[in-house]
C-alpha atoms as a PDB file:
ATOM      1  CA  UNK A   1      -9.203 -54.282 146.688  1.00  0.00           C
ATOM      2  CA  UNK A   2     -10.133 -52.236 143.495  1.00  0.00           C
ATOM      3  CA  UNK A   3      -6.398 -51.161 142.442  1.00  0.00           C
ATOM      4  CA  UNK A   4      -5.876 -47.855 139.905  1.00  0.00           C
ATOM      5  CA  UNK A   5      -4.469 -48.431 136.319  1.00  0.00           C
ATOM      6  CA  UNK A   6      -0.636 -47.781 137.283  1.00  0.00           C
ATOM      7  CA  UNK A   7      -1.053 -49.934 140.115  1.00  0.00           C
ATOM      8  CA  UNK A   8      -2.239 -53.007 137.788  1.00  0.00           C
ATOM      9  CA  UNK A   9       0.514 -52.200 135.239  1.00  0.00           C
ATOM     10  CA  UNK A  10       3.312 -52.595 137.958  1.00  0.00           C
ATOM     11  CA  UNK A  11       0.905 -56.083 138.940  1.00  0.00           C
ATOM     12  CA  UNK A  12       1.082 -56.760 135.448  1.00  0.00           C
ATOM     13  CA  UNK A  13       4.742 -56.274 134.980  1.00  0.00           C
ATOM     14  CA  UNK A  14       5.873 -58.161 138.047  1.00  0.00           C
ATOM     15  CA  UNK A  15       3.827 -61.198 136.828  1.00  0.00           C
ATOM     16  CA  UNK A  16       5.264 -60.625 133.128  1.00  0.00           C
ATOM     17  CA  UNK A  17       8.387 -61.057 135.294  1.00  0.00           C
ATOM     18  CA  UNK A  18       6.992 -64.548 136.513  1.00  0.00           C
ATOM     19  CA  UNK A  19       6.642 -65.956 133.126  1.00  0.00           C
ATOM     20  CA  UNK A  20      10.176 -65.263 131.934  1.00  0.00           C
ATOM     21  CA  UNK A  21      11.257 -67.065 135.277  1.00  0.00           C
ATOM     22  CA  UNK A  22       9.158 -69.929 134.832  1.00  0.00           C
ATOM     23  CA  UNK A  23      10.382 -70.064 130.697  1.00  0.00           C
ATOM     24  CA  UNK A  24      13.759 -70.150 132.511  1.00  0.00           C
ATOM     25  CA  UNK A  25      13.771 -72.308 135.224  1.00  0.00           C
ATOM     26  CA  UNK A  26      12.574 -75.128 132.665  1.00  0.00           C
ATOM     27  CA  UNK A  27      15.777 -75.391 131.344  1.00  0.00           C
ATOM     28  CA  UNK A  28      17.537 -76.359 135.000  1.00  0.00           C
ATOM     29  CA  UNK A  29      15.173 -78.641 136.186  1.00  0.00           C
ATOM     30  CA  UNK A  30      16.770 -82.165 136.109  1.00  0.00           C
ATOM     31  CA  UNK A  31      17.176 -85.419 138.139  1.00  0.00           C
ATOM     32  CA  UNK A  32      19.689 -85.109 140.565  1.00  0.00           C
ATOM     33  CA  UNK A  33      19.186 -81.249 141.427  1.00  0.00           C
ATOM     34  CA  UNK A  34      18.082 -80.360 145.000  1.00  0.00           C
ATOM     35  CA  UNK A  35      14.876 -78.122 145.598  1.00  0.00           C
ATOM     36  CA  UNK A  36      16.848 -75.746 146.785  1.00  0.00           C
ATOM     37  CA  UNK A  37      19.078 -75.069 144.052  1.00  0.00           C
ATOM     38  CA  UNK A  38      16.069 -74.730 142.046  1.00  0.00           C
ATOM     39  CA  UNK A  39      14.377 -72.250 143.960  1.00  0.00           C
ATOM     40  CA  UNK A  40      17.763 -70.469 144.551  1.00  0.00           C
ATOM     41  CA  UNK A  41      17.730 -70.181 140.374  1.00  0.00           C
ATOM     42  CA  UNK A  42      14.211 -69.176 140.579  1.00  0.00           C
ATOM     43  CA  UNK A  43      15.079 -65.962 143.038  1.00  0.00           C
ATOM     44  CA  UNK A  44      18.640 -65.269 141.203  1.00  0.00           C
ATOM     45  CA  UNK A  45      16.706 -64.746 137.920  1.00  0.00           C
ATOM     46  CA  UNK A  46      13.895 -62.942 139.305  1.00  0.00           C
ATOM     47  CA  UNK A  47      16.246 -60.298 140.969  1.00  0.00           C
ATOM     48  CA  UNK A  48      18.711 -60.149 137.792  1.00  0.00           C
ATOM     49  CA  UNK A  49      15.310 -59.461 136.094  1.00  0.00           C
ATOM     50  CA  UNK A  50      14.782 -56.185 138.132  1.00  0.00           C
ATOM     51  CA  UNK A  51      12.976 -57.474 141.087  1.00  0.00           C
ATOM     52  CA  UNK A  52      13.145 -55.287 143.932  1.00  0.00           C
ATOM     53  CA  UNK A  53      11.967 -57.705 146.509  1.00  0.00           C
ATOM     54  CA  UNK A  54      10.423 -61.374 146.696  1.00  0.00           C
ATOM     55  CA  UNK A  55       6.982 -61.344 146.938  1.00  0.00           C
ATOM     56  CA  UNK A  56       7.004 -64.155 149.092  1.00  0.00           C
ATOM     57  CA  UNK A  57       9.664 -67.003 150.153  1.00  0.00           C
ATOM     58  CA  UNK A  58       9.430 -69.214 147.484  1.00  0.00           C
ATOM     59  CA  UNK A  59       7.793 -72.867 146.990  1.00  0.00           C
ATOM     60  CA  UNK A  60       9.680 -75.301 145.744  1.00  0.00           C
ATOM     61  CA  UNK A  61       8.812 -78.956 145.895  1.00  0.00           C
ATOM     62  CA  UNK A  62       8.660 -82.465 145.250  1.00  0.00           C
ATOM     63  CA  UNK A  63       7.754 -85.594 145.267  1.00  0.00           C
ATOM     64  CA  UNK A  64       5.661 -86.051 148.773  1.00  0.00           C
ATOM     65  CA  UNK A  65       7.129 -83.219 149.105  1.00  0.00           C
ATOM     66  CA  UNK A  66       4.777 -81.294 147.013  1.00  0.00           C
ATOM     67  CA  UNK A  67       2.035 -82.787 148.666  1.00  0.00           C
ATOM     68  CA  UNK A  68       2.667 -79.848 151.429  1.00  0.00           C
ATOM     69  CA  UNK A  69       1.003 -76.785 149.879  1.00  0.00           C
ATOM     70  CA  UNK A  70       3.464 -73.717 151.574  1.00  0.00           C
ATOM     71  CA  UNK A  71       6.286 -76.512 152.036  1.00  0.00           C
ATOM     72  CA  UNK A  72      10.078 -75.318 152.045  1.00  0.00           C
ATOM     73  CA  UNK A  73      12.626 -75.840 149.254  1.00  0.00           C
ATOM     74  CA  UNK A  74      14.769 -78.530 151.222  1.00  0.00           C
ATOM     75  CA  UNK A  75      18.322 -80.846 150.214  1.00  0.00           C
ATOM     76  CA  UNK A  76      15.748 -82.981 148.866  1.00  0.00           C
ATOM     77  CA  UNK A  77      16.922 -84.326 145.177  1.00  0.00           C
ATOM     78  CA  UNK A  78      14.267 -84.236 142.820  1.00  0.00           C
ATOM     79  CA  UNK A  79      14.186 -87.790 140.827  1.00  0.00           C
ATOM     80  CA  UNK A  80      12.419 -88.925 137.636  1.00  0.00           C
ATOM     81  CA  UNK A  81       8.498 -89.522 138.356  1.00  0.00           C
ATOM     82  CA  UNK A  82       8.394 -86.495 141.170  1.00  0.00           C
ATOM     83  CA  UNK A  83       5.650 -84.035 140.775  1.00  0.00           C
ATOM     84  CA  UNK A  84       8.167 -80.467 141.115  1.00  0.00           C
ATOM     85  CA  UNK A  85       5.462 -77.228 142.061  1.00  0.00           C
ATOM     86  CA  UNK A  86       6.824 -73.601 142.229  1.00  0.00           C
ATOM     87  CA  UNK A  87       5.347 -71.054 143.686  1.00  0.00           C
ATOM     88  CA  UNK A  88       6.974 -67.894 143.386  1.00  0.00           C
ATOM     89  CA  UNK A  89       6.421 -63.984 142.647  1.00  0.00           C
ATOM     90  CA  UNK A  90       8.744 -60.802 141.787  1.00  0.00           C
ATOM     91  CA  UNK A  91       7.985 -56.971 143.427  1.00  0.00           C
ATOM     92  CA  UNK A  92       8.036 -54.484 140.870  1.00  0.00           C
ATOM     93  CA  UNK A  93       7.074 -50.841 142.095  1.00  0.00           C
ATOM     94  CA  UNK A  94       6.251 -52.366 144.562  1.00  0.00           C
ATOM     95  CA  UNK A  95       3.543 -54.624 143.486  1.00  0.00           C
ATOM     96  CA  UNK A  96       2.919 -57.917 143.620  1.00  0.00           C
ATOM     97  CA  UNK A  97       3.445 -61.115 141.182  1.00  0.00           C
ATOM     98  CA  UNK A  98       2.216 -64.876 142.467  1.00  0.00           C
ATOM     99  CA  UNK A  99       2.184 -68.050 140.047  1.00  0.00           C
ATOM    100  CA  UNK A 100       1.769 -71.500 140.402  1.00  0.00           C
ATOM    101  CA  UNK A 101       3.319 -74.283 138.258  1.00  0.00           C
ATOM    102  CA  UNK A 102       3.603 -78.019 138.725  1.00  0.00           C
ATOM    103  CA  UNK A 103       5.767 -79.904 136.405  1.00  0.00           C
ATOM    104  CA  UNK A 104       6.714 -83.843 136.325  1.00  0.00           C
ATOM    105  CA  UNK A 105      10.242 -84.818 135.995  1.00  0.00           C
ATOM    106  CA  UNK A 106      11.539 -88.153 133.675  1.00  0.00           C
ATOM    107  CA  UNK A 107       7.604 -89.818 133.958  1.00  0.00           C
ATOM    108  CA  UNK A 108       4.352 -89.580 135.509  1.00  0.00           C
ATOM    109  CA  UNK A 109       2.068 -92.834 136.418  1.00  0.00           C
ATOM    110  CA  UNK A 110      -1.350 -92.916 135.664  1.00  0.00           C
ATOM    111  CA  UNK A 111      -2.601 -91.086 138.866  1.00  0.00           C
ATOM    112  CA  UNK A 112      -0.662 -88.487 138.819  1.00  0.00           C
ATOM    113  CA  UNK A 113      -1.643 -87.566 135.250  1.00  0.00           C
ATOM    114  CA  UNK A 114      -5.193 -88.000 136.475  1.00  0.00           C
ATOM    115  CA  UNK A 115      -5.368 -85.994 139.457  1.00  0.00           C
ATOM    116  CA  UNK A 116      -2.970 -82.811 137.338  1.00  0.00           C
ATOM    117  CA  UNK A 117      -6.023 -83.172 134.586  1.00  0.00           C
ATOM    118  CA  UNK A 118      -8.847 -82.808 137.743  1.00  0.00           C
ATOM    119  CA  UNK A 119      -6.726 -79.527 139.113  1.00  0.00           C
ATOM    120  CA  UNK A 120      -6.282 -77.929 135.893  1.00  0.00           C
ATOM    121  CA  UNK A 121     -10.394 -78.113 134.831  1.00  0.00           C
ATOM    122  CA  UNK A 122     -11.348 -76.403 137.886  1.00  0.00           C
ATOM    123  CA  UNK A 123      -8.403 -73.975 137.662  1.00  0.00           C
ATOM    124  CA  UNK A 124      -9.720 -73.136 133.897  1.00  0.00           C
ATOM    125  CA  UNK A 125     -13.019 -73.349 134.778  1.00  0.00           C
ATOM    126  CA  UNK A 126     -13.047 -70.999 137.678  1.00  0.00           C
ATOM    127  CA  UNK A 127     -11.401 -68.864 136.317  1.00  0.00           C
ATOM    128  CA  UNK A 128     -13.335 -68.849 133.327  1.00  0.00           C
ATOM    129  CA  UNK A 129     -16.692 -67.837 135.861  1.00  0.00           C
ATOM    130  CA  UNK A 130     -14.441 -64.661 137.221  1.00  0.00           C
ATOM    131  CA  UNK A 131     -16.152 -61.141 136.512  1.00  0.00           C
ATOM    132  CA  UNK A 132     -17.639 -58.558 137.586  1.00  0.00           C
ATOM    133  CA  UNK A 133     -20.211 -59.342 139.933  1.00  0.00           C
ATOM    134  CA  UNK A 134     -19.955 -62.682 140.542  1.00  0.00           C
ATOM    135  CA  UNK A 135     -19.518 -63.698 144.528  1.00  0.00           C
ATOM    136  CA  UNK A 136     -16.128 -64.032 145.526  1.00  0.00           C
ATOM    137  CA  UNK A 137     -18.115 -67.470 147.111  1.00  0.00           C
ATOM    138  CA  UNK A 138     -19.143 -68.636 143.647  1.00  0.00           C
ATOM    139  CA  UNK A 139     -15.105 -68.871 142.513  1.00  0.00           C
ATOM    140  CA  UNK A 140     -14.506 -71.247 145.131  1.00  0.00           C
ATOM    141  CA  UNK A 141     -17.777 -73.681 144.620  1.00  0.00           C
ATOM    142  CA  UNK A 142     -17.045 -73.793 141.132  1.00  0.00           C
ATOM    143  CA  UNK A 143     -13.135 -75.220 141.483  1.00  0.00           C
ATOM    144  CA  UNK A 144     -14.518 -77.173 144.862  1.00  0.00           C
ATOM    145  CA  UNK A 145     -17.109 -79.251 143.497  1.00  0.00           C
ATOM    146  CA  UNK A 146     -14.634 -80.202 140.446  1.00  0.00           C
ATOM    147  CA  UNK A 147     -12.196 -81.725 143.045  1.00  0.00           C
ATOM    148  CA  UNK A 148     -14.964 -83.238 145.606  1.00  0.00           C
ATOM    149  CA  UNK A 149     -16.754 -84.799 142.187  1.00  0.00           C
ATOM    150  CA  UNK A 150     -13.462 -86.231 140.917  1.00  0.00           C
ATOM    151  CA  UNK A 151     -12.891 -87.503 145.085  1.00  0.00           C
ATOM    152  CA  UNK A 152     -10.724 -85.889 146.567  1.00  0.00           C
ATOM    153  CA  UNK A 153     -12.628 -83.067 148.186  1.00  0.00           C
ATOM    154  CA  UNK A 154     -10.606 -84.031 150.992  1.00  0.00           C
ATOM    155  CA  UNK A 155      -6.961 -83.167 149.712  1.00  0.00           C
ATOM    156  CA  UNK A 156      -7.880 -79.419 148.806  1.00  0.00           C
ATOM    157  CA  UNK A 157      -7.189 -77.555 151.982  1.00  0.00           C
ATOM    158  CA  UNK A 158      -7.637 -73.951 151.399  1.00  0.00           C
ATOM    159  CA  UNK A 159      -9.239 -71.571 149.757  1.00  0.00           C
ATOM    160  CA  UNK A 160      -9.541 -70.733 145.835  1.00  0.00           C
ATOM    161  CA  UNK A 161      -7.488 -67.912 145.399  1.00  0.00           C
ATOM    162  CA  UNK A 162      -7.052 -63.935 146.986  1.00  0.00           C
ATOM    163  CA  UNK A 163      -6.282 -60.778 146.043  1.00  0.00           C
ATOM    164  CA  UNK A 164      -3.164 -59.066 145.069  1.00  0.00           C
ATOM    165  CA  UNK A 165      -0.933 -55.907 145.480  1.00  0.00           C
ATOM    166  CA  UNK A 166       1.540 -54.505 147.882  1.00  0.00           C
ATOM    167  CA  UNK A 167       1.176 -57.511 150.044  1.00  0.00           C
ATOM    168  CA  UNK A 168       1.041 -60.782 148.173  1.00  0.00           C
ATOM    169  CA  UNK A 169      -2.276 -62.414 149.701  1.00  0.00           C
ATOM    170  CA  UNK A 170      -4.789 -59.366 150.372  1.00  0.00           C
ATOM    171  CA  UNK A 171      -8.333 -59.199 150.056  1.00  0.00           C
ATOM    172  CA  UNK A 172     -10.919 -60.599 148.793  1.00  0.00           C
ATOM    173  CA  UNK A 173     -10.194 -63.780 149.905  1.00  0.00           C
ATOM    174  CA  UNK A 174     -11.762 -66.694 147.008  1.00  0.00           C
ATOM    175  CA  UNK A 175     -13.284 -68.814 149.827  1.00  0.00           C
ATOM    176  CA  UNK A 176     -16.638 -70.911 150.848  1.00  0.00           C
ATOM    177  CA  UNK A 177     -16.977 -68.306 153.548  1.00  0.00           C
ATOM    178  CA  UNK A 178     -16.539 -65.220 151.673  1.00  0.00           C
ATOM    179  CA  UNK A 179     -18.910 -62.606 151.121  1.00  0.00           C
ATOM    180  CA  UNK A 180     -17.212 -60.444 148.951  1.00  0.00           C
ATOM    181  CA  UNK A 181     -18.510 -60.260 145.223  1.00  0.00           C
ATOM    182  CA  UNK A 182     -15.487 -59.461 142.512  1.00  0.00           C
ATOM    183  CA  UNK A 183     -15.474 -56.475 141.121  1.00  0.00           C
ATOM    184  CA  UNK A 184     -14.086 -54.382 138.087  1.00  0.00           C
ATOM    185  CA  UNK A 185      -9.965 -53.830 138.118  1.00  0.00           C
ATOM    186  CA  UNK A 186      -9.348 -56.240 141.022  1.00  0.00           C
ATOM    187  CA  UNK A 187      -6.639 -58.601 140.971  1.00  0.00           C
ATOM    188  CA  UNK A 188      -7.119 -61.913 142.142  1.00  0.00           C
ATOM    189  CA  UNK A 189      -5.753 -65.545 141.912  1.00  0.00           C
ATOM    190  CA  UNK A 190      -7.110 -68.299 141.362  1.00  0.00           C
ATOM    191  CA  UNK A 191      -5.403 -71.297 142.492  1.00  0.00           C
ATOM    192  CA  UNK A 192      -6.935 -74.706 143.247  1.00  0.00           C
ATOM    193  CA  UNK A 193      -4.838 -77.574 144.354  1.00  0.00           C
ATOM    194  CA  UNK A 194      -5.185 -81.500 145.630  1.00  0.00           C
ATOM    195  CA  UNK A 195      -2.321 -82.813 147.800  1.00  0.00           C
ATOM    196  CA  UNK A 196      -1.739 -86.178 148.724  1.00  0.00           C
ATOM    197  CA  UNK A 197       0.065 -86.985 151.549  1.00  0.00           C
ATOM    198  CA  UNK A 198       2.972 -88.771 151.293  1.00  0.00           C
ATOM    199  CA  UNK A 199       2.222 -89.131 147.056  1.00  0.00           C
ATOM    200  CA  UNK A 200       2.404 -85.978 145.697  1.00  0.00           C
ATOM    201  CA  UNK A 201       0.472 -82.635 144.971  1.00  0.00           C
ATOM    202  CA  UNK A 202      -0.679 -80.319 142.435  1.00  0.00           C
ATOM    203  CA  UNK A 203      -1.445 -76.925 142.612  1.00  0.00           C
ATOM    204  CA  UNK A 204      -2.132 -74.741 139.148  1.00  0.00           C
ATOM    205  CA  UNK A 205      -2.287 -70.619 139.842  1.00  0.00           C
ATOM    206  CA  UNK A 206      -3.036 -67.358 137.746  1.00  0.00           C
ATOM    207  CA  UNK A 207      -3.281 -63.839 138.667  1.00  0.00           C
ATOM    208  CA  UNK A 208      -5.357 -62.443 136.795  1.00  0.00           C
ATOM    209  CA  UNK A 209      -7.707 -58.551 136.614  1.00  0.00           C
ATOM    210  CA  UNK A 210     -11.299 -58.988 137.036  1.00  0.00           C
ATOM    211  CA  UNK A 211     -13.010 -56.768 134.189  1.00  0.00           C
ATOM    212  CA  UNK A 212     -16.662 -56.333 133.010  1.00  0.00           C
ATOM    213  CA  UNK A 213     -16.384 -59.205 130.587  1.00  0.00           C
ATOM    214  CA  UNK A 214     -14.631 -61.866 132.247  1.00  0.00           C
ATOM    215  CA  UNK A 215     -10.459 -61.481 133.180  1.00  0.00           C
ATOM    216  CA  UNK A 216      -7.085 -60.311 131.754  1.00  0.00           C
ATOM    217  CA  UNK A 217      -5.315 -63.267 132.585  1.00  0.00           C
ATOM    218  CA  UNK A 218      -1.836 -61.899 133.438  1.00  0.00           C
ATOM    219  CA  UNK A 219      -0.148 -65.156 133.666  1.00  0.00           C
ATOM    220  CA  UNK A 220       0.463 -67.034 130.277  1.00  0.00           C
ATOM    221  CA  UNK A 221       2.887 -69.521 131.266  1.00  0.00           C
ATOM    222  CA  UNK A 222       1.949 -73.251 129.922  1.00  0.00           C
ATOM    223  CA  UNK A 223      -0.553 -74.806 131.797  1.00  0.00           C
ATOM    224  CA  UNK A 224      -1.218 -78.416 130.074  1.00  0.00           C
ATOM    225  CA  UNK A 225       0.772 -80.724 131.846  1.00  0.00           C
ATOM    226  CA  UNK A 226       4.707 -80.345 130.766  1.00  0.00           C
ATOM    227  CA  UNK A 227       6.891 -83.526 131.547  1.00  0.00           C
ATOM    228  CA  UNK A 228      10.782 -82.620 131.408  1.00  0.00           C
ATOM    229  CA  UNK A 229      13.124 -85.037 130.246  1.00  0.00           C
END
């Protein structure tokens, strides 16, 4: 769980990786496009950018769509007031990237606005309560009782976040039932969500190295809600 320094900087790079994607793939999203093409973009650019593998098949979804947390990029075409999230993650030395953005295409009602505002304070403020020594336990309370306070408790169905490295989801696992406590020079996620079946979902995820004083947040993409026109 505790990774050495080269094995962070190859984390780090894979996820620098990420961000260029993600800076990317904002200029192709538009009505009209299918999830598919979007997520084939998303691995094209990745790979041209020096990936050796995929970290994982990526997520790419919308609409009620998106309100399926591991859904599949399908012929669906993504239309003005869809919810689009991407999950996706490069290999690099083979090491691990993972991020998490949700964007809104054309325009976004009044509910959707308010449940991206509910999963992006418990994504900041969990992640602002990872460190060194804090229990693994703790993470997950913290973004929980955001959601269940705002209601909907019951459309966030699984666990805060989990470590990183050769193999995409390792431990320690950011859950209620976890009994791990974080420690110096791991990497973790943290990646809260609320999905709404047959509406829409949300899901907002860093990777980030737990250090003595709080994080090095390795993921700097734009996190305030961006609408694409």
């Amino acid at each position: 769980m505790i990774k050495s320094a080269e094995a962070l900087l190859s984390i780090a790079k894979a996820q620098a990786l990420g961000d260029a994607c993600f800076s990317y793939i904002l200029t192709r999203i538009k009505p009209g496009v299918s999830e598919k093409a979007i997520a084939a973009e998303i691995e094209n650019f990745l790979f041209d950018g020096g990936a050796e593998a995929l970290a994982f098949p990526t997520i790419c979804v919308s609409g009620e769509n998106s309100a399926k947390p591991h859904g599949e990029p399908s012929d669906k075409l993504i239309k003005n007031g869809d919810f689009l999230t991407m999950d996706f993650g490069a290999v690099v030395d083979g090491y691990c990237g993972d991020m998490t953005r949700t964007v809104a295409v054309g325009r976004v009602s009044g509910k959707q606005r308010k449940v991206y505002n509910i999963v992006l304070e418990a994504q900041e403020t969990a992640l602002a309560a990872v460190k060194d020594g804090v229990p693994c336990s703790h993470i997950d309370k913290i973004a929980r009782d955001i959601i269940t306070n705002a209601g909907f408790g019951a459309f966030y169905t699984h666990s805060t976040g989990h470590g990183v490295g050769r193999q995409v989801h390792e431990d320690p696992r950011i859950g209620a039932e976890s009994e791990t406590v974080l420690a110096e020079n791991m990497p973790v996620t943290v990646e809260p969500g609320i999905y709404i079946p047959g509406e829409f979902g949300v899901r907002i995820e860093d990777l980030a190295i737990v250090t003595k004083f709080g994080i090095i947040n390795l993921t700097h993409s734009e996190k305030r809600m961006i609408v694409i026109n």
